[in-house]
C-alpha atoms as a PDB file:
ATOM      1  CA  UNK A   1      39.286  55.020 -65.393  1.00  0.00           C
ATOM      2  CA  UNK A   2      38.544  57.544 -62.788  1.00  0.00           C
ATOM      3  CA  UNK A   3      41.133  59.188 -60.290  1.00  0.00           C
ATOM      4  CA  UNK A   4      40.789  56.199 -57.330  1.00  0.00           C
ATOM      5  CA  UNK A   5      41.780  53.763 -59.866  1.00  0.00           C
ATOM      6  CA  UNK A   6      44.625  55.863 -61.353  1.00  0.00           C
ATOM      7  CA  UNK A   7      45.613  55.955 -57.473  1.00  0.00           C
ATOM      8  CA  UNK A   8      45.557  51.862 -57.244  1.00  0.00           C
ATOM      9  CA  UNK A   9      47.539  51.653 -59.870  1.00  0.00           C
ATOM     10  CA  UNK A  10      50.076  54.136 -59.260  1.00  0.00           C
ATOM     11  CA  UNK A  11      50.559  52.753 -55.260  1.00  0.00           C
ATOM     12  CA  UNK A  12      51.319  49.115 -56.970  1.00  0.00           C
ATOM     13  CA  UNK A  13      53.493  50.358 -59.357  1.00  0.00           C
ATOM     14  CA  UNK A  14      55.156  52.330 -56.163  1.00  0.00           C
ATOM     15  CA  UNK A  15      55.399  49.166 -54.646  1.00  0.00           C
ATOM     16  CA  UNK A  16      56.907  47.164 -57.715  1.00  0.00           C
ATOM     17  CA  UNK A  17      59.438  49.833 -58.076  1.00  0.00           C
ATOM     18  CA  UNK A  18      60.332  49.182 -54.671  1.00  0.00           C
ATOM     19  CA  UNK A  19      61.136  45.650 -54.702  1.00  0.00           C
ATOM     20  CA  UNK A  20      62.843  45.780 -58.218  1.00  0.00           C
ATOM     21  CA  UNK A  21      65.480  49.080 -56.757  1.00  0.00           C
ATOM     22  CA  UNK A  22      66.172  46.841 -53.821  1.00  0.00           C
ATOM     23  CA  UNK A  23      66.656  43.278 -55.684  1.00  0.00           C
ATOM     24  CA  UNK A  24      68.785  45.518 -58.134  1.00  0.00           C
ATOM     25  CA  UNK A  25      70.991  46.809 -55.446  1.00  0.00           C
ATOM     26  CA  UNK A  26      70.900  43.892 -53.165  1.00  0.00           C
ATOM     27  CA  UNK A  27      71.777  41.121 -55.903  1.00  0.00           C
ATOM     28  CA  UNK A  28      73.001  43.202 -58.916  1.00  0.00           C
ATOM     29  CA  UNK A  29      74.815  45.990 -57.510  1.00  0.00           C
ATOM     30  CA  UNK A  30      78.390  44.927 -55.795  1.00  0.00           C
ATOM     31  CA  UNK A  31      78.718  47.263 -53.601  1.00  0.00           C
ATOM     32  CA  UNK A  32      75.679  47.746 -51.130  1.00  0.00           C
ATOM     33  CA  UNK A  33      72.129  46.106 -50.057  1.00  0.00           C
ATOM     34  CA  UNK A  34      68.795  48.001 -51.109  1.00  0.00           C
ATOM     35  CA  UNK A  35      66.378  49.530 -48.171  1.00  0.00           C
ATOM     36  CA  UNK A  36      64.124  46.845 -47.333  1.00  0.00           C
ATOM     37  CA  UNK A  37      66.850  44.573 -46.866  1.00  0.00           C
ATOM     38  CA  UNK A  38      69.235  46.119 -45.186  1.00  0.00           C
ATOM     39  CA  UNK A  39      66.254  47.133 -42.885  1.00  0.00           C
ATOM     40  CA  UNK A  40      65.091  43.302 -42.234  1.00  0.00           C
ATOM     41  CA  UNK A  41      68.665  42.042 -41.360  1.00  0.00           C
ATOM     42  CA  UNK A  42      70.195  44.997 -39.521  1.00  0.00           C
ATOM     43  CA  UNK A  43      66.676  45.067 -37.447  1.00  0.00           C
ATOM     44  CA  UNK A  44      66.525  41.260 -36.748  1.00  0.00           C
ATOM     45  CA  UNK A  45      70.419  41.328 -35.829  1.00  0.00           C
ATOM     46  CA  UNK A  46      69.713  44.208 -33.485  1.00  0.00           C
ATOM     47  CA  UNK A  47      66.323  42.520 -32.136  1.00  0.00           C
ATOM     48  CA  UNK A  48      68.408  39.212 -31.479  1.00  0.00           C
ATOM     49  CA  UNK A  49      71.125  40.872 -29.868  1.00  0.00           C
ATOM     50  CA  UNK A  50      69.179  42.560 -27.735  1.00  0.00           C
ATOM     51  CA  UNK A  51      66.505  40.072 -26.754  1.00  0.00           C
ATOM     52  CA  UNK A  52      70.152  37.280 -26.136  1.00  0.00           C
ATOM     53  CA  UNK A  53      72.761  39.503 -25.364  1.00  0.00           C
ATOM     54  CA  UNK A  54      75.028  38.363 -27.788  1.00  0.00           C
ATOM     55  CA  UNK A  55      74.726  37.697 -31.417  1.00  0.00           C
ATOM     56  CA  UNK A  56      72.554  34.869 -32.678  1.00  0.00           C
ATOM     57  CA  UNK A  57      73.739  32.252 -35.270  1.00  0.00           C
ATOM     58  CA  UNK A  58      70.233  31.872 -36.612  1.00  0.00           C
ATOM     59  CA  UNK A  59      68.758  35.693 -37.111  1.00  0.00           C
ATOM     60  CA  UNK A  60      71.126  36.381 -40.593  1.00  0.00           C
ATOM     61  CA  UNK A  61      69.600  33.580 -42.352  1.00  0.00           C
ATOM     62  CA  UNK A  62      65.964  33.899 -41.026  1.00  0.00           C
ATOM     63  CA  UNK A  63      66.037  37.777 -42.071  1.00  0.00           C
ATOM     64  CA  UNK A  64      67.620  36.429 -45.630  1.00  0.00           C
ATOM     65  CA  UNK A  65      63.924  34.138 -45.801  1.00  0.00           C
ATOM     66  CA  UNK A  66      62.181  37.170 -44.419  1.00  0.00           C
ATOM     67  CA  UNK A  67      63.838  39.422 -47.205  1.00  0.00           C
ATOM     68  CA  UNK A  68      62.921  37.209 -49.792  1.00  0.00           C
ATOM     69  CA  UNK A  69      59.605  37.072 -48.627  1.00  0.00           C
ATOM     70  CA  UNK A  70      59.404  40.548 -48.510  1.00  0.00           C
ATOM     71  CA  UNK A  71      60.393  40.802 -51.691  1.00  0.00           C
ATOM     72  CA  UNK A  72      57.600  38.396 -52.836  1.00  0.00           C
ATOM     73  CA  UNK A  73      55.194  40.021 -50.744  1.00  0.00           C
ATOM     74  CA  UNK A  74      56.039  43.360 -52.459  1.00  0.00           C
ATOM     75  CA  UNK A  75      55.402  42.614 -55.579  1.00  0.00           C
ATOM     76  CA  UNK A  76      52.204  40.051 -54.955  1.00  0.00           C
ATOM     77  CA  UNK A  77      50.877  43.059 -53.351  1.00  0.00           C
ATOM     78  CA  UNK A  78      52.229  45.751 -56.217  1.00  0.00           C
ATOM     79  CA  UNK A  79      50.954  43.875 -58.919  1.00  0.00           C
ATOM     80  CA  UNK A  80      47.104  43.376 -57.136  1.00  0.00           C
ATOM     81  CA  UNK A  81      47.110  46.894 -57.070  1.00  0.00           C
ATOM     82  CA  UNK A  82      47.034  47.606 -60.440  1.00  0.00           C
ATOM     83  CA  UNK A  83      44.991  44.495 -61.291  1.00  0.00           C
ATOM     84  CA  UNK A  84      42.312  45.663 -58.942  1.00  0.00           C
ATOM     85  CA  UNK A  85      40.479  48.416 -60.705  1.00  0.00           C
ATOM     86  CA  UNK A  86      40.101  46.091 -63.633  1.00  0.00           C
ATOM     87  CA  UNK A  87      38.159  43.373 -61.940  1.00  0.00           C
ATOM     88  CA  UNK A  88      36.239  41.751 -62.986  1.00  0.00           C
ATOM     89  CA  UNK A  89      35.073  43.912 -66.397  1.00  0.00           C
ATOM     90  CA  UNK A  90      39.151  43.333 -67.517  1.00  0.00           C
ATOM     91  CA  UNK A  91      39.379  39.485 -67.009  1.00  0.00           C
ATOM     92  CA  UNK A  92      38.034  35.874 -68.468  1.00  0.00           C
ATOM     93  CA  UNK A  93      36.722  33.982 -66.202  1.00  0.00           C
ATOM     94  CA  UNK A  94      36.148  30.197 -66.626  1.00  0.00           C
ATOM     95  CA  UNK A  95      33.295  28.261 -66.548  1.00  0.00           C
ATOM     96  CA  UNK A  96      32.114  28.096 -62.881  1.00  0.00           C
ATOM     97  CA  UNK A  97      34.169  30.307 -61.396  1.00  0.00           C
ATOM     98  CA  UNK A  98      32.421  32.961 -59.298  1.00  0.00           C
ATOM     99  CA  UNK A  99      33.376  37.122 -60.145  1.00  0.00           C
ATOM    100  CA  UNK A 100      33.706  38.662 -56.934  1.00  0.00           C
ATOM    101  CA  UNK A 101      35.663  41.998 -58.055  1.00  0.00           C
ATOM    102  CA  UNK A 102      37.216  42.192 -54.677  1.00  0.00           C
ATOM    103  CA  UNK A 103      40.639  42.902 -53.770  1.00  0.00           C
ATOM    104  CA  UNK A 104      41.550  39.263 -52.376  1.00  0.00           C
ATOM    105  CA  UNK A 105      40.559  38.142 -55.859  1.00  0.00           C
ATOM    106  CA  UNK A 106      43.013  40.588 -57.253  1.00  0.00           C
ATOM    107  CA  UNK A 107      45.880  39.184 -54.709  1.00  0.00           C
ATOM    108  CA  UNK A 108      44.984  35.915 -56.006  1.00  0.00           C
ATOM    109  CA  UNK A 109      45.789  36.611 -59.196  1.00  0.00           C
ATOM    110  CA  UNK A 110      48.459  38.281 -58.600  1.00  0.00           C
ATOM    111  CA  UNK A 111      49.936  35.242 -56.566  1.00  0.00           C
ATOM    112  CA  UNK A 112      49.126  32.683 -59.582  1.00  0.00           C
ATOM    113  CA  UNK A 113      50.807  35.085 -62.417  1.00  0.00           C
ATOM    114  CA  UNK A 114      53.894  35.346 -60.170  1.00  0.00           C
ATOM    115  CA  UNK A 115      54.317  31.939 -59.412  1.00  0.00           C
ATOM    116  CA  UNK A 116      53.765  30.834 -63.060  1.00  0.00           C
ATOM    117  CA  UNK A 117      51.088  28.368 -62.492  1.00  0.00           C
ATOM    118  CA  UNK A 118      48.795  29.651 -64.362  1.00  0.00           C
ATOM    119  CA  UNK A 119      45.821  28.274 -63.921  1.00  0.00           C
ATOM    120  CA  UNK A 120      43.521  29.719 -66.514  1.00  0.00           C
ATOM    121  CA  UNK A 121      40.846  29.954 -64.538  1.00  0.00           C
ATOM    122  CA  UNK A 122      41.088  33.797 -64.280  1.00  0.00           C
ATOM    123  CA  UNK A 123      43.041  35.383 -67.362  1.00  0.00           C
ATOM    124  CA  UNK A 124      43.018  39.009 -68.296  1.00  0.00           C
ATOM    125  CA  UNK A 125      41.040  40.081 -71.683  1.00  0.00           C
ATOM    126  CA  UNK A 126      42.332  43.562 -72.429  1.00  0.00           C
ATOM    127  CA  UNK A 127      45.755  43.534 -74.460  1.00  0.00           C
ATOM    128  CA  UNK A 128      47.331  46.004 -71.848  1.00  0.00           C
ATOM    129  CA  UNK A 129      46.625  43.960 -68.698  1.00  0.00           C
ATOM    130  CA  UNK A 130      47.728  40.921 -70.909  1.00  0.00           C
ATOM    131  CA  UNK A 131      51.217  42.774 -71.282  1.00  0.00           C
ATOM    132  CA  UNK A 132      51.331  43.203 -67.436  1.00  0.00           C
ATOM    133  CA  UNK A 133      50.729  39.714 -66.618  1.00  0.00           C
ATOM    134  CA  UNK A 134      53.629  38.926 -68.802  1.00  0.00           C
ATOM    135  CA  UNK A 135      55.894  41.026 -67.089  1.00  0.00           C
ATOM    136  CA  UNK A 136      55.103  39.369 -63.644  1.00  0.00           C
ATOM    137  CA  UNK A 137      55.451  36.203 -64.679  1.00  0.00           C
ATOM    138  CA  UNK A 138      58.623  36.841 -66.216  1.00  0.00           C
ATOM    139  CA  UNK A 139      59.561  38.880 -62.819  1.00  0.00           C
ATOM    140  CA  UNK A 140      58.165  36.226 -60.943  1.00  0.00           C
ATOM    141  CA  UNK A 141      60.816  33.906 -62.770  1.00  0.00           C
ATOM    142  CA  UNK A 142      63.429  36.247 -62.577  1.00  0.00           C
ATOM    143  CA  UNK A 143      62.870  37.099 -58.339  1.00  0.00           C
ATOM    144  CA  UNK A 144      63.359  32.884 -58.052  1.00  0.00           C
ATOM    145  CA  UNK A 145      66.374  32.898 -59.673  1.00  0.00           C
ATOM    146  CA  UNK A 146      68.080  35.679 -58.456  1.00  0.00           C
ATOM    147  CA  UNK A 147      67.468  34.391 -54.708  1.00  0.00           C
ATOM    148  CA  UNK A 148      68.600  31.064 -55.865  1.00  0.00           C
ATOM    149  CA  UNK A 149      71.542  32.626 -56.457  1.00  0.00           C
ATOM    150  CA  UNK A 150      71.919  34.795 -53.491  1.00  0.00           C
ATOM    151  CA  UNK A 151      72.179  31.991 -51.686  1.00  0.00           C
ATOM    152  CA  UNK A 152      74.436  29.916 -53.417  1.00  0.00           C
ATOM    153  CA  UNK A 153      77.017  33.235 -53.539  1.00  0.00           C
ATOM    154  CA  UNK A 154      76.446  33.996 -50.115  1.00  0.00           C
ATOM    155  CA  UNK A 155      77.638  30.693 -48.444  1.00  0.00           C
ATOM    156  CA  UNK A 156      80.981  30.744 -50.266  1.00  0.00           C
ATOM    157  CA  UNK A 157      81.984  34.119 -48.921  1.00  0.00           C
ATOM    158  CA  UNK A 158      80.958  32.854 -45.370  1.00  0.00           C
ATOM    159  CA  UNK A 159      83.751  29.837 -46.236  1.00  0.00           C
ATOM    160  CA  UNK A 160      86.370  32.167 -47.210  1.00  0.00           C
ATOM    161  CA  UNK A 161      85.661  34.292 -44.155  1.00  0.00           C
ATOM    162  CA  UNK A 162      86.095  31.512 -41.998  1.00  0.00           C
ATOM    163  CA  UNK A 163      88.583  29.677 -43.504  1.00  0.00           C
ATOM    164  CA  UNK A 164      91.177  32.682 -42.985  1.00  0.00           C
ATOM    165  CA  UNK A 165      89.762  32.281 -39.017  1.00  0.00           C
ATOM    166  CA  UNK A 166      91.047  28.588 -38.666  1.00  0.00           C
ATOM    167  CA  UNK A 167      94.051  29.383 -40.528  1.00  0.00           C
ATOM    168  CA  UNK A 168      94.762  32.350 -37.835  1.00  0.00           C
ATOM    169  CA  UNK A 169      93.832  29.723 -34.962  1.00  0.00           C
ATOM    170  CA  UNK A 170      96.382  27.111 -36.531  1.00  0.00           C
ATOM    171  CA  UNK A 171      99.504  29.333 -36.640  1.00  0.00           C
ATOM    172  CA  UNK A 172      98.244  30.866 -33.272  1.00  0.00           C
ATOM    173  CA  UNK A 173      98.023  27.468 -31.976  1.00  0.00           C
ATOM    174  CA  UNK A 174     101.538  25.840 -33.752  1.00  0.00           C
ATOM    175  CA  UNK A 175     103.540  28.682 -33.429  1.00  0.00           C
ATOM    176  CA  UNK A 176     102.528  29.701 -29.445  1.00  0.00           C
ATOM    177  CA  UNK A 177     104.629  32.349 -27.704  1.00  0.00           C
ATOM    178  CA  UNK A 178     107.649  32.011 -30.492  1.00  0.00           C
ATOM    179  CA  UNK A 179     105.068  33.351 -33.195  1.00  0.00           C
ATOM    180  CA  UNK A 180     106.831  34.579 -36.670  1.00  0.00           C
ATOM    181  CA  UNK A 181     110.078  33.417 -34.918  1.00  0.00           C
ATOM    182  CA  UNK A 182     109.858  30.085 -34.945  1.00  0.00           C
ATOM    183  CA  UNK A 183     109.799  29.690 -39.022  1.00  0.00           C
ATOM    184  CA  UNK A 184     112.495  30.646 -41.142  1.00  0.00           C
ATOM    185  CA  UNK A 185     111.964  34.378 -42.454  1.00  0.00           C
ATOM    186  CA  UNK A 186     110.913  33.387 -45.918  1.00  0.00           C
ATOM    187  CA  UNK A 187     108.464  30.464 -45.095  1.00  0.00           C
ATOM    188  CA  UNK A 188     106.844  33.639 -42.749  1.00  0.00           C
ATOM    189  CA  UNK A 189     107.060  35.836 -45.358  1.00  0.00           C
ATOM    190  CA  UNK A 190     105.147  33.574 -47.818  1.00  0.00           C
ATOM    191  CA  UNK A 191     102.584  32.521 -44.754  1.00  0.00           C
ATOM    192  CA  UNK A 192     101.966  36.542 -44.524  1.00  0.00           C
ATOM    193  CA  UNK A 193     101.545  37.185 -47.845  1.00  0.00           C
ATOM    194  CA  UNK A 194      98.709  34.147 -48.241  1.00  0.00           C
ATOM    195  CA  UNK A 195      96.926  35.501 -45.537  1.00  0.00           C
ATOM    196  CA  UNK A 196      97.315  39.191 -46.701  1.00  0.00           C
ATOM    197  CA  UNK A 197      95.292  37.433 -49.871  1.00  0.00           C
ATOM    198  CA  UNK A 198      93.423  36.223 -47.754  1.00  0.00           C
ATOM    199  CA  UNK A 199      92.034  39.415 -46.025  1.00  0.00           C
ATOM    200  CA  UNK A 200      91.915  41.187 -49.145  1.00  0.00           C
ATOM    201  CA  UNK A 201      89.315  38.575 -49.870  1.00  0.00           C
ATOM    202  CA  UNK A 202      87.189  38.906 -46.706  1.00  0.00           C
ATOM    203  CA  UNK A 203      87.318  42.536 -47.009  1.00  0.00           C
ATOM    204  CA  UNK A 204      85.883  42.180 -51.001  1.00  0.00           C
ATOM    205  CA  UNK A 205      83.195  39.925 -49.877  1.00  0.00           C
ATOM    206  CA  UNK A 206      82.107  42.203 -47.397  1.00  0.00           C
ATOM    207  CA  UNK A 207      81.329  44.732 -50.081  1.00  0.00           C
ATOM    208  CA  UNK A 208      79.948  42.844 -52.554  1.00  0.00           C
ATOM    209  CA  UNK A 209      77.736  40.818 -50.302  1.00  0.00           C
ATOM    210  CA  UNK A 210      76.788  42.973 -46.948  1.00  0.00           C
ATOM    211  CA  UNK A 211      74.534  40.525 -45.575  1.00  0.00           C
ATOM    212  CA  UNK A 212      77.167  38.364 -45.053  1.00  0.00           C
ATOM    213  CA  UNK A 213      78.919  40.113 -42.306  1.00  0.00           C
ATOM    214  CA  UNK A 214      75.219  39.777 -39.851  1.00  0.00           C
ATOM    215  CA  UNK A 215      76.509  35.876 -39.738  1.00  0.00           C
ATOM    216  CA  UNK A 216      77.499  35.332 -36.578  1.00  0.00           C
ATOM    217  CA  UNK A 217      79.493  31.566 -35.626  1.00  0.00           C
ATOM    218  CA  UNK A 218      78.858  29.824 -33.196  1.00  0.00           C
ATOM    219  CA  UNK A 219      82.301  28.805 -32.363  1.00  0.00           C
ATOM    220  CA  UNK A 220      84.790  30.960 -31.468  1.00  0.00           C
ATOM    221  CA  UNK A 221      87.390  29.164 -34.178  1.00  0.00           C
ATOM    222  CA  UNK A 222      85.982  29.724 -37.042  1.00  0.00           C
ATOM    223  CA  UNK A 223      85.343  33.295 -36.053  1.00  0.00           C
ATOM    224  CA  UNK A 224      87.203  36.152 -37.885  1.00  0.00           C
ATOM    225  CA  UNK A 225      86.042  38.774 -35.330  1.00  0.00           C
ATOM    226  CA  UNK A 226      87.819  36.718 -32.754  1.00  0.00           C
ATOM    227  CA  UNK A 227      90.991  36.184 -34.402  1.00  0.00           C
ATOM    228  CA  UNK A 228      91.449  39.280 -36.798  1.00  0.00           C
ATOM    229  CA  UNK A 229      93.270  40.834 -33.847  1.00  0.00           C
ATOM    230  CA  UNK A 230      95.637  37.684 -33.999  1.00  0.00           C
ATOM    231  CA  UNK A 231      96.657  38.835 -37.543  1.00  0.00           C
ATOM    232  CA  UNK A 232      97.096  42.444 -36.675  1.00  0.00           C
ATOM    233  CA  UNK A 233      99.702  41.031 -33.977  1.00  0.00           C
ATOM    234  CA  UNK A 234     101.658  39.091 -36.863  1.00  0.00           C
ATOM    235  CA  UNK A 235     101.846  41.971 -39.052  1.00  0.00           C
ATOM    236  CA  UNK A 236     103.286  44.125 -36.061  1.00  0.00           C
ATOM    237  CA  UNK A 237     105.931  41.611 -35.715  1.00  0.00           C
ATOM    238  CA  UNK A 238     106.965  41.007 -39.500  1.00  0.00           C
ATOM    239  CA  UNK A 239     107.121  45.070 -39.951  1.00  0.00           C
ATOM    240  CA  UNK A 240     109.678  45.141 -37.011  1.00  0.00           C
ATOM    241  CA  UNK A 241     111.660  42.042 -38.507  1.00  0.00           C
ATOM    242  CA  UNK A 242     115.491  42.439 -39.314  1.00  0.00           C
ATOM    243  CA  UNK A 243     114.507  40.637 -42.464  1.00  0.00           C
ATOM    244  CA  UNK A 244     113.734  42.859 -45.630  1.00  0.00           C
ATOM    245  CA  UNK A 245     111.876  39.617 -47.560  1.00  0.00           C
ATOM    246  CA  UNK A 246     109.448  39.262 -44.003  1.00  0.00           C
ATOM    247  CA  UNK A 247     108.873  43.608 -43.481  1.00  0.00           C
ATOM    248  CA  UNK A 248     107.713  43.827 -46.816  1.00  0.00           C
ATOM    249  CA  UNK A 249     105.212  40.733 -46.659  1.00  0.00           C
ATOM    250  CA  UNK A 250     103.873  42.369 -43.000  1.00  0.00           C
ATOM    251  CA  UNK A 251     103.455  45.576 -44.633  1.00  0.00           C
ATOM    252  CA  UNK A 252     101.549  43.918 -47.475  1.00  0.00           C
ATOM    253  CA  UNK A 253      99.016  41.728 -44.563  1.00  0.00           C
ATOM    254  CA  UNK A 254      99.185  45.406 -42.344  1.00  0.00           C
ATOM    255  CA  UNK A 255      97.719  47.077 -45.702  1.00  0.00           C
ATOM    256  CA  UNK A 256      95.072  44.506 -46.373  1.00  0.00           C
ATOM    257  CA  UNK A 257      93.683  44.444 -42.291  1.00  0.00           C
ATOM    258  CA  UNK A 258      93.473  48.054 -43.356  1.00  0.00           C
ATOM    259  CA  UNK A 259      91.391  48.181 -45.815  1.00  0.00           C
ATOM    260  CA  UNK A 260      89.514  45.583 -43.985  1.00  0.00           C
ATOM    261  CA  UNK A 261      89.168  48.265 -41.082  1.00  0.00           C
ATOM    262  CA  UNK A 262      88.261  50.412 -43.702  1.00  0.00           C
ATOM    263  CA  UNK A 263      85.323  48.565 -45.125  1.00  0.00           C
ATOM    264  CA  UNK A 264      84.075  47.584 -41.199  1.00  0.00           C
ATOM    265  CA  UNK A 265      84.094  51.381 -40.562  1.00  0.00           C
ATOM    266  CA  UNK A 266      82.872  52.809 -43.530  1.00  0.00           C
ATOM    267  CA  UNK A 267      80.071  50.338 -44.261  1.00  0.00           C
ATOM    268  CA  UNK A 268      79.066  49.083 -41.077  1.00  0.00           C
ATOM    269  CA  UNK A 269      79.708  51.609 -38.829  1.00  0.00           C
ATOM    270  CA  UNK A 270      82.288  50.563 -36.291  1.00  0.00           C
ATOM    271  CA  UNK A 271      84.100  53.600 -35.021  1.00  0.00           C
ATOM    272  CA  UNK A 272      87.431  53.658 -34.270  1.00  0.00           C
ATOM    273  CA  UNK A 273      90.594  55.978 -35.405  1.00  0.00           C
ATOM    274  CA  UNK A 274      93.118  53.093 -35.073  1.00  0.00           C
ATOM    275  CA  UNK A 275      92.413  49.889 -37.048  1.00  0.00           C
ATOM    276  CA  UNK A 276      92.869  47.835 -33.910  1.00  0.00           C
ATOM    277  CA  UNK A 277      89.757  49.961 -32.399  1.00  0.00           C
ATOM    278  CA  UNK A 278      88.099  49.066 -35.137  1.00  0.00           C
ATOM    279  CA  UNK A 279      88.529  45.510 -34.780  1.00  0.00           C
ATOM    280  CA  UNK A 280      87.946  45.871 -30.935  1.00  0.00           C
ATOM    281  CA  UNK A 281      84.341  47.039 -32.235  1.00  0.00           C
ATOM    282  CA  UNK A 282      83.692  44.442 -34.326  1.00  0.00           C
ATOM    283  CA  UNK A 283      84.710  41.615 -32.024  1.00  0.00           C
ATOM    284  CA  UNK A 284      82.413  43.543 -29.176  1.00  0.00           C
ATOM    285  CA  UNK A 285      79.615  43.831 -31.758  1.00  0.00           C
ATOM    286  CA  UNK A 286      79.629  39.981 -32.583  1.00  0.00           C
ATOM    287  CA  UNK A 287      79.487  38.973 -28.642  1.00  0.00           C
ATOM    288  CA  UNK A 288      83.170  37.718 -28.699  1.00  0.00           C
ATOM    289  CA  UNK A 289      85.450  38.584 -25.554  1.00  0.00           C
ATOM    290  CA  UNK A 290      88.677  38.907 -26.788  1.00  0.00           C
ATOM    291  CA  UNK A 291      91.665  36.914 -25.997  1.00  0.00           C
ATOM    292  CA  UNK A 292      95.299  38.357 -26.487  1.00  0.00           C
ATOM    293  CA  UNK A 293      97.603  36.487 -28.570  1.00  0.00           C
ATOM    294  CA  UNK A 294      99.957  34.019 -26.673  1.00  0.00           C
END
């Protein structure tokens, strides 16, 4: 092996590396998104936004495809790279099938060993490369289940997120200008207190699953940048209540909006020294005018 093959193999194992630290911090670890993705998603939201003028409810899940396609492009690529210097002296090849030694035979095995077909038709002879195949069929297998379930945990934080949205828009909508006042104090304690849970929710699936906040609805009611200010007003009123049972449960729903602020300023950048500025931020960034509470 002589020093332009050691490089081959070193830039695919650069590029495997790659895609493994960012499915590990994307899907594994709870509290972040890995390079490459957080690239794809924040660029397409930006692009979108930019190109519209407000948020798009289609660029989140076409930059979730385009991650995962990175991600298989990343290591199709990653692995031909270190296949490459060992075609075609390294490999079997069946009967009839032409040795061509060039890289786009090297990306198709690559693509075959990833996807588990496994044709046969091109199999590697030496016991090292046989190793290597192993470990990209197993990652291969690995990379289709872990985006299976990306998806599958993604979608139920986007129902908890806007669940609490219609909930706001309910009470906003059955309580009108009397607000907390026209329930009895402990009913509106125990209706604060749920949606304190509530927001303590949003806020946790915002940091276990950062993709999910570049989901953008397309109706204003089931959108918690729209209404967050809504609950900010409630809590405001319950902390001024004559009733001890109701100030407590508006401290407890003031406390979870923010940490909510917390997470929207310290992971996604909204600025803001007041949590309502915060939440000013993120309605503005989602393309929401905002609408005082009746």
């Amino acid at each position: 092996m002589d020093f332009d093959d050691a490089l081959w193999i070193a830039a695919g194992a650069g590029l495997i590396l790659l895609m493994l630290t960012d499915v590990f911090h994307t899907l594994l670890y709870p509290r972040g998104t890995g390079p490459v993705c957080k690239a794809i998603i924040r660029g397409l939201w930006l692009l979108t936004n930019k190109l519209r003028g407000r948020a798009s409810t289609i660029a989140a899940p076409l930059a979730m495809a385009a991650v995962i396609g990175a991600w298989a492009a990343l290591a199709v690529l990653g692995w031909a790279l270190v296949y490459f210097p060992f075609l075609p002296a390294g490999f079997v090849y069946g009967d009839g099938v032409a040795q061509h030694g060039d890289f786009s035979e090297a990306l198709y095995v690559s693509m075959v060993t990833l996807s588990t077909v496994g044709y046969g038709d091109i199999v590697p002879a030496q016991p090292l490369l046989r190793l290597v195949a192993a470990a990209q069929a197993v990652a291969g297998f690995g990379l289709l289940t872990a985006t299976v379930s990306w998806i599958l945990q993604t979608y139920p934080a986007l129902s908890r997120r806007r669940a609490l949205a219609h909930r706001l828009n309910q009470f906003r909508e059955a309580a009108g200008a009397e607000g907390l006042s026209s329930l009895t104090p402990a009913h509106a304690a125990a209706l604060l207190e749920s949606l304190a849970g509530n927001v303590a929710s949003v806020s946790i699936d915002l940091l276990s699953f950062q993709e999910t906040y570049y989901f953008h609805e397309a109706e204003r009611r089931g959108s918690l940048p729209a209404t967050v200010t809504y609950a900010q007003h409630l809590a405001t009123e319950a902390r001024d209540h004559d009733n001890t049972e109701l100030r407590f449960a508006g401290r407890m729903l003031y406390a979870a909006l923010e940490d909510l602020a917390e997470v929207l300023r310290g992971n996604f950048g909204h600025e803001g020294s007041t949590s309502s500025a915060v939440f000013h931020s993120y309605e503005r960034h989602h393309r929401h005018r905002r609408a005082d509470p009746d």
